[in-house]
N, C-alpha and C. Protein backbone atom coordinates (compact mmCIF):
# COMPACT_ATOMS: atom_id res chain seq x y z
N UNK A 1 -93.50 -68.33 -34.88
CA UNK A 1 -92.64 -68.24 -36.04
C UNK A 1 -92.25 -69.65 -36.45
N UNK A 2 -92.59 -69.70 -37.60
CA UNK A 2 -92.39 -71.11 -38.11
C UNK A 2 -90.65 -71.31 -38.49
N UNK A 3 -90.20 -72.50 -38.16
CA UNK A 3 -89.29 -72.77 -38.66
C UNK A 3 -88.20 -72.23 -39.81
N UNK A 4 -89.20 -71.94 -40.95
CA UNK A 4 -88.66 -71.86 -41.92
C UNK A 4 -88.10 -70.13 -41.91
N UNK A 5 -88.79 -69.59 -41.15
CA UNK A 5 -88.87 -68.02 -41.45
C UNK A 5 -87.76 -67.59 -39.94
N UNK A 6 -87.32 -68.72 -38.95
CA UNK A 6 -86.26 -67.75 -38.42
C UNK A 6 -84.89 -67.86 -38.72
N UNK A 7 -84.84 -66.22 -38.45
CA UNK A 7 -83.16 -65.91 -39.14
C UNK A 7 -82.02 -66.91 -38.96
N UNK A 8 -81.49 -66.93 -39.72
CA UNK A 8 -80.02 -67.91 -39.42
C UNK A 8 -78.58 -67.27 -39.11
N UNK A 9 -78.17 -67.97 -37.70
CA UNK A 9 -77.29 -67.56 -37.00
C UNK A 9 -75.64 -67.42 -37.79
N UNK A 10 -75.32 -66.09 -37.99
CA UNK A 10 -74.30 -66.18 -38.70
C UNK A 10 -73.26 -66.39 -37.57
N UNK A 11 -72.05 -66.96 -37.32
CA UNK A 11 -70.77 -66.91 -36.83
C UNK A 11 -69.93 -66.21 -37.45
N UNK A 12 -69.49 -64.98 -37.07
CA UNK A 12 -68.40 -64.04 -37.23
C UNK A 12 -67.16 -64.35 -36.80
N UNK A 13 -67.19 -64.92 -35.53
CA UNK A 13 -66.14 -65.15 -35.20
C UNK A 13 -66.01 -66.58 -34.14
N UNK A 14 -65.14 -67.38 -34.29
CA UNK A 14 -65.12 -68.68 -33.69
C UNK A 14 -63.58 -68.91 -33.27
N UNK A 15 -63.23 -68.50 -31.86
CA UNK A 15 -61.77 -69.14 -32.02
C UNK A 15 -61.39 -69.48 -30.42
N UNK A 16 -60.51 -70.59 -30.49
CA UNK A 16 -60.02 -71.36 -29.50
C UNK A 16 -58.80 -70.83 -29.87
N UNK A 17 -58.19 -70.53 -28.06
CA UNK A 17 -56.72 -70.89 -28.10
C UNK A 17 -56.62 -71.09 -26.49
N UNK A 18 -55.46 -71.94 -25.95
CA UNK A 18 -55.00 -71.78 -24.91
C UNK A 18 -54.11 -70.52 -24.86
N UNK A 19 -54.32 -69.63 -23.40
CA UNK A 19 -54.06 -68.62 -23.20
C UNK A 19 -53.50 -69.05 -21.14
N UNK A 20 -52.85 -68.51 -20.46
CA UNK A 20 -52.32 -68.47 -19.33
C UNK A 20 -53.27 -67.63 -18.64
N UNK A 21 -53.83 -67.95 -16.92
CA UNK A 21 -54.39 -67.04 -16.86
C UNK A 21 -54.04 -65.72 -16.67
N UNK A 22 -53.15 -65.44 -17.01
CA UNK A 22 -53.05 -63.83 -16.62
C UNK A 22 -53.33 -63.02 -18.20
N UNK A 23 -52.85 -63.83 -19.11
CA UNK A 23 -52.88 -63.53 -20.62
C UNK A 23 -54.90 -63.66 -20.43
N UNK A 24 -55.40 -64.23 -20.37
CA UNK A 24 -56.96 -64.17 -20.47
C UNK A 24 -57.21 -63.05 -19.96
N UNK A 25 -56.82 -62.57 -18.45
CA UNK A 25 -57.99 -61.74 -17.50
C UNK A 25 -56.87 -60.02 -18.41
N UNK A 26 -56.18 -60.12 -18.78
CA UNK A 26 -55.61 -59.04 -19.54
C UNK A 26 -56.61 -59.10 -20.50
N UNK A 27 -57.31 -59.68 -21.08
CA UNK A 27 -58.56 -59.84 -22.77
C UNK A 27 -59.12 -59.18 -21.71
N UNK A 28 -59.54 -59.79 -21.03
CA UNK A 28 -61.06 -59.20 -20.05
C UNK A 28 -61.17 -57.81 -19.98
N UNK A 29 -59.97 -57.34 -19.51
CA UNK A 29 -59.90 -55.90 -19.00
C UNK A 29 -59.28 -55.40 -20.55
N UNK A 30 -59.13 -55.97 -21.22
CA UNK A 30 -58.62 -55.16 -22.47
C UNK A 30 -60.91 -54.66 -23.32
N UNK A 31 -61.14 -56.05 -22.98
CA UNK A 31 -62.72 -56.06 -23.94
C UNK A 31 -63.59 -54.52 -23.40
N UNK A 32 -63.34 -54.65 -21.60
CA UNK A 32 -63.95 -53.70 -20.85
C UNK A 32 -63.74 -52.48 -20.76
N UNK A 33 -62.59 -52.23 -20.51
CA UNK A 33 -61.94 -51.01 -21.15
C UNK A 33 -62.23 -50.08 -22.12
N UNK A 34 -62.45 -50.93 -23.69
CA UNK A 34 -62.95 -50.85 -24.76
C UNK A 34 -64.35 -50.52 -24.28
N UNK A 35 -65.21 -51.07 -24.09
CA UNK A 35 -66.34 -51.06 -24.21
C UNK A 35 -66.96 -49.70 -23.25
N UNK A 36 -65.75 -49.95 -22.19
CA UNK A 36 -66.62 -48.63 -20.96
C UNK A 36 -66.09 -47.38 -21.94
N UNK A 37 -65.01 -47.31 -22.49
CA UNK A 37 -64.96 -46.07 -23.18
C UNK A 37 -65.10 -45.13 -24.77
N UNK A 38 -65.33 -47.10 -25.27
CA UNK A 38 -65.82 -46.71 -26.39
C UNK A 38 -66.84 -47.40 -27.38
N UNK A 39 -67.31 -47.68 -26.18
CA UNK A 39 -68.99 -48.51 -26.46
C UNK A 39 -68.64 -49.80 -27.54
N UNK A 40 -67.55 -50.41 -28.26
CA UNK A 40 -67.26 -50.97 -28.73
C UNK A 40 -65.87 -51.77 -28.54
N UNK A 41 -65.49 -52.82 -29.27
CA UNK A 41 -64.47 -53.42 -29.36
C UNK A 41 -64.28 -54.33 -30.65
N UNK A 42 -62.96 -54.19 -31.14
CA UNK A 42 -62.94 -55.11 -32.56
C UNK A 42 -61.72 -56.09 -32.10
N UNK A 43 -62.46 -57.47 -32.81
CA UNK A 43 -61.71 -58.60 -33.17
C UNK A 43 -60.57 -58.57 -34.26
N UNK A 44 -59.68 -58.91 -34.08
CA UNK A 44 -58.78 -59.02 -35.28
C UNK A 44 -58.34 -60.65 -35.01
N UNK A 45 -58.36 -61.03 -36.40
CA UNK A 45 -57.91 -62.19 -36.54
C UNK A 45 -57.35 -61.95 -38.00
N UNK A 46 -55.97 -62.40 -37.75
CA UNK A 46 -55.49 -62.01 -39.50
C UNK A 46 -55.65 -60.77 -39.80
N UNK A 47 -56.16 -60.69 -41.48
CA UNK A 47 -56.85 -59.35 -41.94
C UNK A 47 -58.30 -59.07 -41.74
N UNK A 48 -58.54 -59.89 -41.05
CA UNK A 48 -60.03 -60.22 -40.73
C UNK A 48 -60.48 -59.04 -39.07
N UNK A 49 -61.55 -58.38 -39.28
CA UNK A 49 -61.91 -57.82 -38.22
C UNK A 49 -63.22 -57.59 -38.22
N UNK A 50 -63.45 -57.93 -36.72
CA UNK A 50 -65.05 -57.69 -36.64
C UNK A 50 -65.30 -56.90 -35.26
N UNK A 51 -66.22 -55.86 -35.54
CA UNK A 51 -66.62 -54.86 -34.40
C UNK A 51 -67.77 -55.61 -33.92
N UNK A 52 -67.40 -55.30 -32.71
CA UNK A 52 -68.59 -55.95 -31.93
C UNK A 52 -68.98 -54.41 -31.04
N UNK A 53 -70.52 -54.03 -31.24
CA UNK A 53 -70.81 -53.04 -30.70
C UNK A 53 -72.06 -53.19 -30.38
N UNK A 54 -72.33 -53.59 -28.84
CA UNK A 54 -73.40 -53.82 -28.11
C UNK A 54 -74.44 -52.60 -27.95
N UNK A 55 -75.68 -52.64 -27.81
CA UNK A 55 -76.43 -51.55 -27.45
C UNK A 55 -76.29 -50.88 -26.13
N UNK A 56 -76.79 -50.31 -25.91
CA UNK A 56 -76.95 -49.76 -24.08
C UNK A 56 -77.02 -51.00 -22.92
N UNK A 57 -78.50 -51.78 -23.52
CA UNK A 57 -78.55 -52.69 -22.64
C UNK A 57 -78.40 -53.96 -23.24
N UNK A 58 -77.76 -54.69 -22.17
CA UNK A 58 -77.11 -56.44 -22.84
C UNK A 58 -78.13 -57.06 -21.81
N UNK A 59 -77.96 -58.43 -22.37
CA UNK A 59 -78.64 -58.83 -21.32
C UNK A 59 -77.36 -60.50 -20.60
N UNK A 60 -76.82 -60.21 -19.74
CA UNK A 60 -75.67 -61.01 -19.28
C UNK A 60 -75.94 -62.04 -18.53
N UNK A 61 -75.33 -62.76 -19.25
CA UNK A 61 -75.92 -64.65 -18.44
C UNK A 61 -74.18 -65.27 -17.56
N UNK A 62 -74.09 -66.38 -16.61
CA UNK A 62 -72.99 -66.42 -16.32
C UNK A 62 -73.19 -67.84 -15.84
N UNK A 63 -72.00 -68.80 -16.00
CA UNK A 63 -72.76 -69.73 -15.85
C UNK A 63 -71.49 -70.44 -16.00
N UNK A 64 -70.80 -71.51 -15.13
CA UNK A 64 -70.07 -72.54 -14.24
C UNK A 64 -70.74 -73.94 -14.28
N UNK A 65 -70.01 -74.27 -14.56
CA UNK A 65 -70.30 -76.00 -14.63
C UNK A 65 -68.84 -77.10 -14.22
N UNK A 66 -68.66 -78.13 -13.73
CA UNK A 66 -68.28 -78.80 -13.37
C UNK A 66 -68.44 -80.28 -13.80
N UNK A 67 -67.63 -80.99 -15.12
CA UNK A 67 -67.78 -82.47 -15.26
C UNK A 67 -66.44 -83.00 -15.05
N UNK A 68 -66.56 -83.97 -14.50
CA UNK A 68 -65.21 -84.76 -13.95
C UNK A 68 -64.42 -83.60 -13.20
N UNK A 69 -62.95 -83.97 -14.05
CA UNK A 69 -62.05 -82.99 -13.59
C UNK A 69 -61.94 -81.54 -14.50
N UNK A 70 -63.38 -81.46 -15.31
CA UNK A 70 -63.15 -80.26 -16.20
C UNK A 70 -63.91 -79.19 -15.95
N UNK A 71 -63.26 -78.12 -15.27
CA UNK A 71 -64.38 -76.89 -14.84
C UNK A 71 -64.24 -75.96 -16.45
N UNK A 72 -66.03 -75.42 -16.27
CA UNK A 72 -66.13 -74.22 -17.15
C UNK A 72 -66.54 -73.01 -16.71
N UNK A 73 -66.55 -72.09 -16.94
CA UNK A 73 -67.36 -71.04 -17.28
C UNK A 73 -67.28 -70.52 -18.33
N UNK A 74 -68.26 -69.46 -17.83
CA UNK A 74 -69.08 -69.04 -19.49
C UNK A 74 -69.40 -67.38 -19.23
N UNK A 75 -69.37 -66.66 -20.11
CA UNK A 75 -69.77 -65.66 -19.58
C UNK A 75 -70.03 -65.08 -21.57
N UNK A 76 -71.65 -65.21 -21.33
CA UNK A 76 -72.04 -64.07 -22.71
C UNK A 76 -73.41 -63.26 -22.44
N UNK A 77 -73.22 -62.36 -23.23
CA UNK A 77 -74.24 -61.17 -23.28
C UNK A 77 -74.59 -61.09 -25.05
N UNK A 78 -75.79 -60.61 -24.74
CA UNK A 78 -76.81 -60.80 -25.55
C UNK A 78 -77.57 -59.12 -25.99
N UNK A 79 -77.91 -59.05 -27.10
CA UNK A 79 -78.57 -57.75 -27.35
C UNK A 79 -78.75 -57.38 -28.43
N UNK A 80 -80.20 -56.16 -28.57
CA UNK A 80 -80.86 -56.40 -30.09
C UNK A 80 -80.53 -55.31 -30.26
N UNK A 81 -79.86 -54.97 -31.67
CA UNK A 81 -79.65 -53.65 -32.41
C UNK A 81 -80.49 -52.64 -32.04
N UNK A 82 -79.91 -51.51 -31.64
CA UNK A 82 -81.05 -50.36 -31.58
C UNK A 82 -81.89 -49.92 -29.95
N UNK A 83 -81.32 -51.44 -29.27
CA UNK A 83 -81.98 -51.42 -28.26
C UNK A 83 -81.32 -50.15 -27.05
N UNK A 84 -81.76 -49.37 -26.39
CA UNK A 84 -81.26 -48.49 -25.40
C UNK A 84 -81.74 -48.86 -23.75
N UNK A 85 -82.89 -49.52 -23.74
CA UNK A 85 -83.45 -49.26 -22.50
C UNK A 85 -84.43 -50.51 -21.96
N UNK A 86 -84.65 -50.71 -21.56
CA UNK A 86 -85.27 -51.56 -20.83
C UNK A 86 -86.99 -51.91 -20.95
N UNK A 87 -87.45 -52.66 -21.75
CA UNK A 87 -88.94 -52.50 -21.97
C UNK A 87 -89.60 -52.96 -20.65
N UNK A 88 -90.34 -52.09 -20.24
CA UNK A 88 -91.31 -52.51 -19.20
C UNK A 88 -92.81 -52.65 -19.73
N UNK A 89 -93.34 -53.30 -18.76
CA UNK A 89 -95.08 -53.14 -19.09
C UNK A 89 -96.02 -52.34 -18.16
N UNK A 90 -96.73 -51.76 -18.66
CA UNK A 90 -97.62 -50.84 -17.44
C UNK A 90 -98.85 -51.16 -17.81
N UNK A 91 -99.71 -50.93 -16.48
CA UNK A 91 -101.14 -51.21 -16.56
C UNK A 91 -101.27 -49.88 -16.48
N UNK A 92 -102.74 -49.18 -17.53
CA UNK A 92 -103.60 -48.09 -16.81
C UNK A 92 -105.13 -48.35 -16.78
C-alpha cells in the first residue's frame, strides 16, 4: 500500500491530566466494568462524547519503560471493526 492510499489516523480523543493513584486504578475498574458488561464504554469530555466499542477480540500490548527518574507504562489494545475471532491458517 502506497503511501498515498493509507487511511489517516483520526484522534477522537487526546487528554492529559494528573490524577492520584487511587483516582486512576478507579478509571481502570470503572473502563472494565463497562466493557465486561457492556461491551462498551464512553468518553465524556465537556459535551463531547465518544464510544469506544471494541470487537470480541483486541489485540493487547503492555509495555514499561524506565528513563532517568521517569517510569512509564502503557497499556493499549487494538482492533478491527467487525472482528469476532481469531484468524488462523490451515493447511489441507
Amino acid at each position: 500500500m502506497s503511501r498515498q492510499n493509507r487511511p489517516v489516523t483520526q484522534v477522537l480523543i487526546d487528554h492529559k491530566e494528573h490524577q492520584s493513584l487511587n483516582e486512576f486504578a478507579t478509571m481502570l475498574e470503572v473502563i472494565a466494568k463497562k466493557l465486561r458488561e457492556e461491551q462498551q464504554f464512553v468518553f465524556m469530555q465537556g459535551e463531547k462524547e465518544v464510544v469506544v466499542s471494541p470487537s470480541d477480540r483486541v489485540k493487547a500490548e503492555y509495555k514499561y519503560g524506565v528513563k532517568g527518574d521517569k517510569h512509564s507504562f502503557e497499556i493499549e489494545f487494538d482492533w478491527y471493526t467487525g472482528e469476532s475471532e481469531t484468524k488462523t491458517m490451515n493447511i489441507k
